[in-house]
Protein backbone atom coordinates (compact mmCIF):
# COMPACT_ATOMS: atom_id res chain seq x y z
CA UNK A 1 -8.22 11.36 -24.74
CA UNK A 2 -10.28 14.31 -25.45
CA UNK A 3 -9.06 16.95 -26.65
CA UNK A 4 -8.26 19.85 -24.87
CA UNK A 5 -8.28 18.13 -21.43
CA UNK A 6 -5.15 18.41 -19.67
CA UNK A 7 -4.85 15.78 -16.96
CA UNK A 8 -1.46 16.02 -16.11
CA UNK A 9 -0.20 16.36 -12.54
CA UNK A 10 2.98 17.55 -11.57
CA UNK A 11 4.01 16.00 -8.38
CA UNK A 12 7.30 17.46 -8.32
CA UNK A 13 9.71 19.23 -10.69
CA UNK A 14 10.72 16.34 -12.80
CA UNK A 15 8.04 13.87 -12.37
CA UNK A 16 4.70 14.99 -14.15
CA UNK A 17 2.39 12.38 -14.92
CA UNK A 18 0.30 12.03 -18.22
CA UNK A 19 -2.72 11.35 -15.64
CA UNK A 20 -3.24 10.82 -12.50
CA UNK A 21 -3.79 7.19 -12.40
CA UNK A 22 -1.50 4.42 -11.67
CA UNK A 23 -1.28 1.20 -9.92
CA UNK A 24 -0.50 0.28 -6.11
CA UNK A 25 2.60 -1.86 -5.33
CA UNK A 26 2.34 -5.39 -5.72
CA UNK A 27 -1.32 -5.46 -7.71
CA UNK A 28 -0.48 -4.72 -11.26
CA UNK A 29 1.48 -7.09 -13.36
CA UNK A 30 3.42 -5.33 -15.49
CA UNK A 31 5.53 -8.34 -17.02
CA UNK A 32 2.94 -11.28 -18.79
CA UNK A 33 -0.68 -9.70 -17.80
CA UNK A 34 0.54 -6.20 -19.12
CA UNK A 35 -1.65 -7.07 -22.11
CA UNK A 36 -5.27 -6.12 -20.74
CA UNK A 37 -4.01 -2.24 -22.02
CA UNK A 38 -1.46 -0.75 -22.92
CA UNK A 39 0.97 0.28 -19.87
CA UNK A 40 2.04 3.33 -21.67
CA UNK A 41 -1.85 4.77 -21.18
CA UNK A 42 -1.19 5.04 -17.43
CA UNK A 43 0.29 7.83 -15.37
CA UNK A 44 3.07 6.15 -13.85
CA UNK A 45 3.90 2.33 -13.34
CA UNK A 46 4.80 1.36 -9.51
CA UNK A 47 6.64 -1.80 -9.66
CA UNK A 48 6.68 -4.32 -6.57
CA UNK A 49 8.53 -3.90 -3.39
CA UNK A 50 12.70 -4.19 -4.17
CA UNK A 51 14.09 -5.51 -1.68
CA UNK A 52 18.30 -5.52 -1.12
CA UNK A 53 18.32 -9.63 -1.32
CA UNK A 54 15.74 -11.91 -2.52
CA UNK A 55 12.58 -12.45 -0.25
CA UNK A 56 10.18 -15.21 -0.51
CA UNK A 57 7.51 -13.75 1.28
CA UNK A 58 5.43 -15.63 4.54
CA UNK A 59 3.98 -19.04 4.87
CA UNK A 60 0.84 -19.23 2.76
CA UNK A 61 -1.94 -19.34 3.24
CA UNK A 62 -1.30 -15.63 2.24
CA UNK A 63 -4.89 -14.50 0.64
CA UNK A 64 -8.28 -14.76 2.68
CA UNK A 65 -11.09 -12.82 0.93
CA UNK A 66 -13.52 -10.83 3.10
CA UNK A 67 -16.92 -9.55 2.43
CA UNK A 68 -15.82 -6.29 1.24
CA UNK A 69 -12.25 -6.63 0.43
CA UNK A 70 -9.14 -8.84 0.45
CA UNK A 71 -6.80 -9.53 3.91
CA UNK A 72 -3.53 -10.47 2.44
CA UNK A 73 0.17 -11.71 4.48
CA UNK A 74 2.10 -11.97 1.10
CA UNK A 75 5.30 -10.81 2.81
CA UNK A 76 6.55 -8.89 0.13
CA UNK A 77 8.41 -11.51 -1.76
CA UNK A 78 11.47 -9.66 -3.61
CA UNK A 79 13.89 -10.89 -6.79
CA UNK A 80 16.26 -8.69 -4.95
CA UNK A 81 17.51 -5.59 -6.18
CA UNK A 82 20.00 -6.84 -8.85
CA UNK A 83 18.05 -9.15 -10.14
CA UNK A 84 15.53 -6.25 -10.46
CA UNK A 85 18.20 -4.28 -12.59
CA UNK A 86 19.46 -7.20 -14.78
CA UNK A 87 15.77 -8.86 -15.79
CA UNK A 88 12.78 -6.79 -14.89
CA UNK A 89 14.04 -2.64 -14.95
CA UNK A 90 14.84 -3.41 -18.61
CA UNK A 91 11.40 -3.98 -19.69
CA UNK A 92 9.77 -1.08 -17.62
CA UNK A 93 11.77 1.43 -18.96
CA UNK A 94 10.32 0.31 -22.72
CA UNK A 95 7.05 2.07 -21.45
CA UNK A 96 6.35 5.49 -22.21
CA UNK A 97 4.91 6.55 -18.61
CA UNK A 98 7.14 7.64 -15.01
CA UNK A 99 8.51 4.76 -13.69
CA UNK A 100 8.09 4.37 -9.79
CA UNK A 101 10.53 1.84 -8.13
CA UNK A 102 8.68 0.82 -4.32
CA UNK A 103 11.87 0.19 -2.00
CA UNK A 104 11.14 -2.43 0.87
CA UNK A 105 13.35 -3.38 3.84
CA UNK A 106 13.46 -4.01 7.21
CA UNK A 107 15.70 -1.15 8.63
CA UNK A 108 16.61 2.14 7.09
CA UNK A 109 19.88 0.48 5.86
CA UNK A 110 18.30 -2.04 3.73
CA UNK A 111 16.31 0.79 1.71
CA UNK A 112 19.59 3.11 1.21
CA UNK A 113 21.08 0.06 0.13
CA UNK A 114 18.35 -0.44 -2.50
CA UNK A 115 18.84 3.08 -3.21
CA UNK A 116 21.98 3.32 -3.67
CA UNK A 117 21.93 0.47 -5.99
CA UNK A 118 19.48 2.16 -8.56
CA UNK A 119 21.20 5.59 -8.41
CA UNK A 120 23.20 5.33 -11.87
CA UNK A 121 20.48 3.74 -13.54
CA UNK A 122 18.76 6.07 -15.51
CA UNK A 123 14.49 5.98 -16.30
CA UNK A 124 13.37 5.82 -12.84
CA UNK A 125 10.94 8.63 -11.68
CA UNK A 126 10.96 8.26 -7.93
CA UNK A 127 10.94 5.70 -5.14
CA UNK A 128 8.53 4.88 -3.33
CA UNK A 129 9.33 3.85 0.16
CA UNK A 130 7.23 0.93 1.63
CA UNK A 131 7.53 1.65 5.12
CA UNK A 132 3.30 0.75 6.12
CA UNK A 133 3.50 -2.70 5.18
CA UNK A 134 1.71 -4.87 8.14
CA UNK A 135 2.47 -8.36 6.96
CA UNK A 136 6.07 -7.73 6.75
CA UNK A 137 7.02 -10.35 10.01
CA UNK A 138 6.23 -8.02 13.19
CA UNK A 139 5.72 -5.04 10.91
CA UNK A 140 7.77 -1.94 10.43
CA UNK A 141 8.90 -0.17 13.71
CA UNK A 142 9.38 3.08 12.05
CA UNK A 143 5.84 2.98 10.37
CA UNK A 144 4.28 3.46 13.39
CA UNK A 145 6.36 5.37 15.01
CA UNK A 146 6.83 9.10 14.46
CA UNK A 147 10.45 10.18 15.85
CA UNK A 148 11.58 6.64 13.88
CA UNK A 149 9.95 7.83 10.74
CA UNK A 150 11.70 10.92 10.90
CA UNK A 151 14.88 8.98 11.34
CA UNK A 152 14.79 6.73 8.76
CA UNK A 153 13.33 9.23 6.13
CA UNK A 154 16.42 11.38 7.42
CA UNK A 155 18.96 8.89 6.62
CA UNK A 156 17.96 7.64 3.28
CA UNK A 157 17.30 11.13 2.11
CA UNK A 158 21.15 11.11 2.36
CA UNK A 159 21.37 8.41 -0.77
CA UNK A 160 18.44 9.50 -3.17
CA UNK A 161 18.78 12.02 -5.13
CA UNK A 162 15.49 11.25 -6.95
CA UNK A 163 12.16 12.72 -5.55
CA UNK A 164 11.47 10.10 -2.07
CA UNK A 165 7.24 8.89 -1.82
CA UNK A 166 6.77 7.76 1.94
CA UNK A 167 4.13 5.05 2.01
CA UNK A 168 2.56 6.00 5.50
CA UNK A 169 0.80 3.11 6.99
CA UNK A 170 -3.27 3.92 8.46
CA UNK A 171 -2.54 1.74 11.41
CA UNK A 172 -1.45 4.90 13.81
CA UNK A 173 -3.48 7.27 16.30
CA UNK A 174 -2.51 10.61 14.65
CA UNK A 175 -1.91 10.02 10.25
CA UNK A 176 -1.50 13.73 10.75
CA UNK A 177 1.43 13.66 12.75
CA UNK A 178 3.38 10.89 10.86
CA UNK A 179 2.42 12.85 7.37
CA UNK A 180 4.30 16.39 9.15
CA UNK A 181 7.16 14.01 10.16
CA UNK A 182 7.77 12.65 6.70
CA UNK A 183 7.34 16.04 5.13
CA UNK A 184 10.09 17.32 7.64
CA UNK A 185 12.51 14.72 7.21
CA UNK A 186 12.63 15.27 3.55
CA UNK A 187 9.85 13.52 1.88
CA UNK A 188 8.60 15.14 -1.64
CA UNK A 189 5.22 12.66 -1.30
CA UNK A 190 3.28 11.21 0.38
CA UNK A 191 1.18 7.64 -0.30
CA UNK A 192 -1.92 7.73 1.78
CA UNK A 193 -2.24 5.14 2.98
CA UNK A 194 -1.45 1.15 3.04
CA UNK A 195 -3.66 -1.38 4.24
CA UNK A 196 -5.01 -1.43 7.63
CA UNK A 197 -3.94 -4.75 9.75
CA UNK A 198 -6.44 -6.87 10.31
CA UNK A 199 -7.19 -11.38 10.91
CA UNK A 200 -9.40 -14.01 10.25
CA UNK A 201 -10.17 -17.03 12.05
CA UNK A 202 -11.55 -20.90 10.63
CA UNK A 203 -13.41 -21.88 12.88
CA UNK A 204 -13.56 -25.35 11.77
CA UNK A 205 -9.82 -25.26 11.98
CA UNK A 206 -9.78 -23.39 15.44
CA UNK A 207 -6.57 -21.82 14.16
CA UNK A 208 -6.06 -18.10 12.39
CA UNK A 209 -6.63 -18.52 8.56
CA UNK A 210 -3.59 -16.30 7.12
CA UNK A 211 0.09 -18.47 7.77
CA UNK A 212 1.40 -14.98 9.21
CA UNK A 213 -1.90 -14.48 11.58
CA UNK A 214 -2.47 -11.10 10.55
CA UNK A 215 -2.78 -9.45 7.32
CA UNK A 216 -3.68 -6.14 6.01
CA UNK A 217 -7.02 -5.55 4.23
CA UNK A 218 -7.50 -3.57 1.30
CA UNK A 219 -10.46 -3.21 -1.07
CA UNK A 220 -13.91 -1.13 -0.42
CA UNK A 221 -13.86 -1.72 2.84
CA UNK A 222 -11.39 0.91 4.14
CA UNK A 223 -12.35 3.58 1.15
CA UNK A 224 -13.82 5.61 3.91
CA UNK A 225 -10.89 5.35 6.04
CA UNK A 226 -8.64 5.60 3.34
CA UNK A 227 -10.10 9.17 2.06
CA UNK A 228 -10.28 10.76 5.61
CA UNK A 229 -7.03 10.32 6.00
CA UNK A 230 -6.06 12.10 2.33
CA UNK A 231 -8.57 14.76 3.49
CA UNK A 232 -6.29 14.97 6.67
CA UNK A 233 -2.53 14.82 5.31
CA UNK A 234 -3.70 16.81 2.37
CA UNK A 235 -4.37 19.51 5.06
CA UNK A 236 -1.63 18.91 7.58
CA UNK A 237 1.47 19.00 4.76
CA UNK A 238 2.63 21.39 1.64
CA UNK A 239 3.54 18.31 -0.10
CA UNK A 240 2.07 16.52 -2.84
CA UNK A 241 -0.42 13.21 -1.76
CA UNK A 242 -1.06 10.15 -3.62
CA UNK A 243 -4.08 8.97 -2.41
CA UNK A 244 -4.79 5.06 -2.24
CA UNK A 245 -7.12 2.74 -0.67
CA UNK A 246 -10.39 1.08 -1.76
CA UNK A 247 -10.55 2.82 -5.26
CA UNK A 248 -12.75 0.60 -7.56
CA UNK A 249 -14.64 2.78 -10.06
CA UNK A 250 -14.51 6.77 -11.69
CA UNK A 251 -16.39 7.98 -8.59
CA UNK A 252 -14.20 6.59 -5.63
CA UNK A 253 -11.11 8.01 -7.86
CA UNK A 254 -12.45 11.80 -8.28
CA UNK A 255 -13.47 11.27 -4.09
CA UNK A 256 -9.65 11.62 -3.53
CA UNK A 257 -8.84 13.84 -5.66
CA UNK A 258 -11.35 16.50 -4.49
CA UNK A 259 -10.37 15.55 -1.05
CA UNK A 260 -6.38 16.79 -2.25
CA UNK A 261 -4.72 13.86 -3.78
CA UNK A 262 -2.97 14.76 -7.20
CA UNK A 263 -2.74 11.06 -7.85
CA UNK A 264 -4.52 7.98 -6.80
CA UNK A 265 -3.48 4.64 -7.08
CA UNK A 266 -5.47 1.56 -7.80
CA UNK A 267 -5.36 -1.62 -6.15
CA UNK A 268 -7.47 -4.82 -4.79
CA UNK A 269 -9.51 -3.31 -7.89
CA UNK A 270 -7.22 -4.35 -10.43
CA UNK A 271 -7.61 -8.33 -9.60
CA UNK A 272 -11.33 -8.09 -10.40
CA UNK A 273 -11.04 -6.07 -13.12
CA UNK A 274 -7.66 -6.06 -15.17
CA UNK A 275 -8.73 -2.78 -17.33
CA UNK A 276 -9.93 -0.81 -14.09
CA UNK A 277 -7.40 1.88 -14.29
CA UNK A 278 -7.58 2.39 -17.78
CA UNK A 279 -11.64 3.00 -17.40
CA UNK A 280 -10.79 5.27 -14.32
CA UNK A 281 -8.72 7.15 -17.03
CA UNK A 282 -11.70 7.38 -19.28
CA UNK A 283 -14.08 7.98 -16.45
CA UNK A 284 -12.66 11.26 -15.41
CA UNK A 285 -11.92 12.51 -18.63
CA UNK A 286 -15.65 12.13 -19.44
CA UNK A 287 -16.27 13.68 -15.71
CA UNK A 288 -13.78 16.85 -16.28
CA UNK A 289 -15.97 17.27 -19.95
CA UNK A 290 -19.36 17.12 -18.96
CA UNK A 291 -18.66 19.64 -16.08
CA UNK A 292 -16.97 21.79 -17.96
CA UNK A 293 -13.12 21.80 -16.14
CA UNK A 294 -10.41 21.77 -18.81
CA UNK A 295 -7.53 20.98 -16.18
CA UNK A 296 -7.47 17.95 -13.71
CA UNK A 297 -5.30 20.91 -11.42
CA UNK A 298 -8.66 22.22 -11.22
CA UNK A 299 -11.10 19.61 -9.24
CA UNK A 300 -7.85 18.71 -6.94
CA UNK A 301 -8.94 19.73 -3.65
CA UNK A 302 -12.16 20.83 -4.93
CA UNK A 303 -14.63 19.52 -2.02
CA UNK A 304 -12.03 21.97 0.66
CA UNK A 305 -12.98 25.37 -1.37
């Protein structure tokens, strides 16, 4: 790191982050392919969805690549939370960088219940709750729909006493709307925002490609989408956003951060290249140095002044 550069970001009393890089759920693996860099570099690690009992995900086929991007039905396959406390929380806490546990579930009981099981264990930053996941069966109810949202963020606000990230999902008419309902139930952040559903068909086949029909895509496809929607919440809320979606390079990164993210996260990227996040790092460091900024505090928002 250069010196002089301060790149924290303090999301919320208690959680600052070295930098404000880290990956999404489910695309960084943090156990045997941790060795591209050091995890320790990054802002914060986000682990995989937790789940309250093991989950092995939907039929395959469960990856289709499209021309710009990735549709995947994965299904959020889970260890279940105690497994998650007895073999992999162990190892994360080794790191030297927030730890970010992503909660998944079907109803706001099952993520209170994951909640509640993590409460005395000590090292974790936040949770992150994966409510926006559209290969999850039918999808979440209370994803899409705002008085549910508020419900749900309601009750396991109840449980946590850790800061609560709401994953909203892009897949709604008004991202505005859901972001104020989040903020209102008593979210501290926001993750803007998960893949957006989409299919694909074989034609040869006759018959949809992905085992759960539809999938949601990620990758540079929905960057645009993606960053409208941080320029949106980041106006709508007075919470902290995290802004995700189609971030490949130094440039797409810096995008959401002038648009009012204090942290992005990084993640069909991270399959092409494993040391993506770590040159993000690098990238704006050399970005906040040629132009002369000393603090990352100061380019967030930059492009509303």
């Amino acid at each position: 790191m250069v010196k002089d550069l301060d790149l924290t970001s303090e999301l919320v009393p208690g959680l600052k982050l070295k930098n404000p890089v880290m990956p999404a759920s489910g695309t960084y693996d943090y156990g045997d392919g941790a060795n591209a860099f050091n995890p320790s570099l990054l802002g914060a690690i986000v682990t995989k969805s937790v789940s309250a009992f093991p989950r092995s995900g939907n039929a395959p086929p469960r990856i289709h690549e499209t021309p710009c991007g990735i549709l995947n039905a994965v299904g959020i396959p889970s260890e279940g939370v105690e497994a998650f406390r007895r073999n992999t929380l162990p190892g994360l806490k080794q790191y030297n960088t927030a730890l970010i546990v992503s909660v998944a579930g079907e109803t706001p009981e099952d993520f209170a219940q994951v909640i509640s099981c993590l409460e005395e264990e000590n090292g974790i930053g936040a949770y992150e709750l994966n409510f926006s996941c559209p290969n999850l069966g039918d999808g979440i109810p209370f994803g899409t729909n705002p008085e549910l949202l508020y419900l749900a963020v309601k009750q396991i606000r109840k449980v946590a006493s850790r800061p609560l990230i709401v994953k909203l999902s892009p897949n709604v008419v008004d991202i505005k709307l859901m972001a104020r309902q989040a903020q209102d139930a008593g979210a501290d952040i926001l993750t803007v925002a998960n893949t957006l559903t989409g299919m694909a068909i074989d034609v040869r086949r006759r018959q949809p490609v992905l085992g759960n029909i539809f999938g949601g895509l990620s990758g540079p496809a929905i960057k645009p989408v993606a960053l409208r929607m941080v320029w949106e919440v980041a106006g709508a809320v007075d919470i902290p956003v995290i802004g995700v979606g189609g971030i490949t390079d130094t440039t797409d990164a810096l995008e959401f951060i002038m648009a009012g993210a204090r942290a992005i996260q990084v993640g069909t990227a991270n399959f092409a290249n494993p040391k993506v996040m770590l040159e993000i790092i690098e990238g704006i460091e050399s970005y906040m140095e040629e132009n002369g900024f000393t603090r990352l505090a100061d380019i967030v928002g930059l492009a509303r002044r």
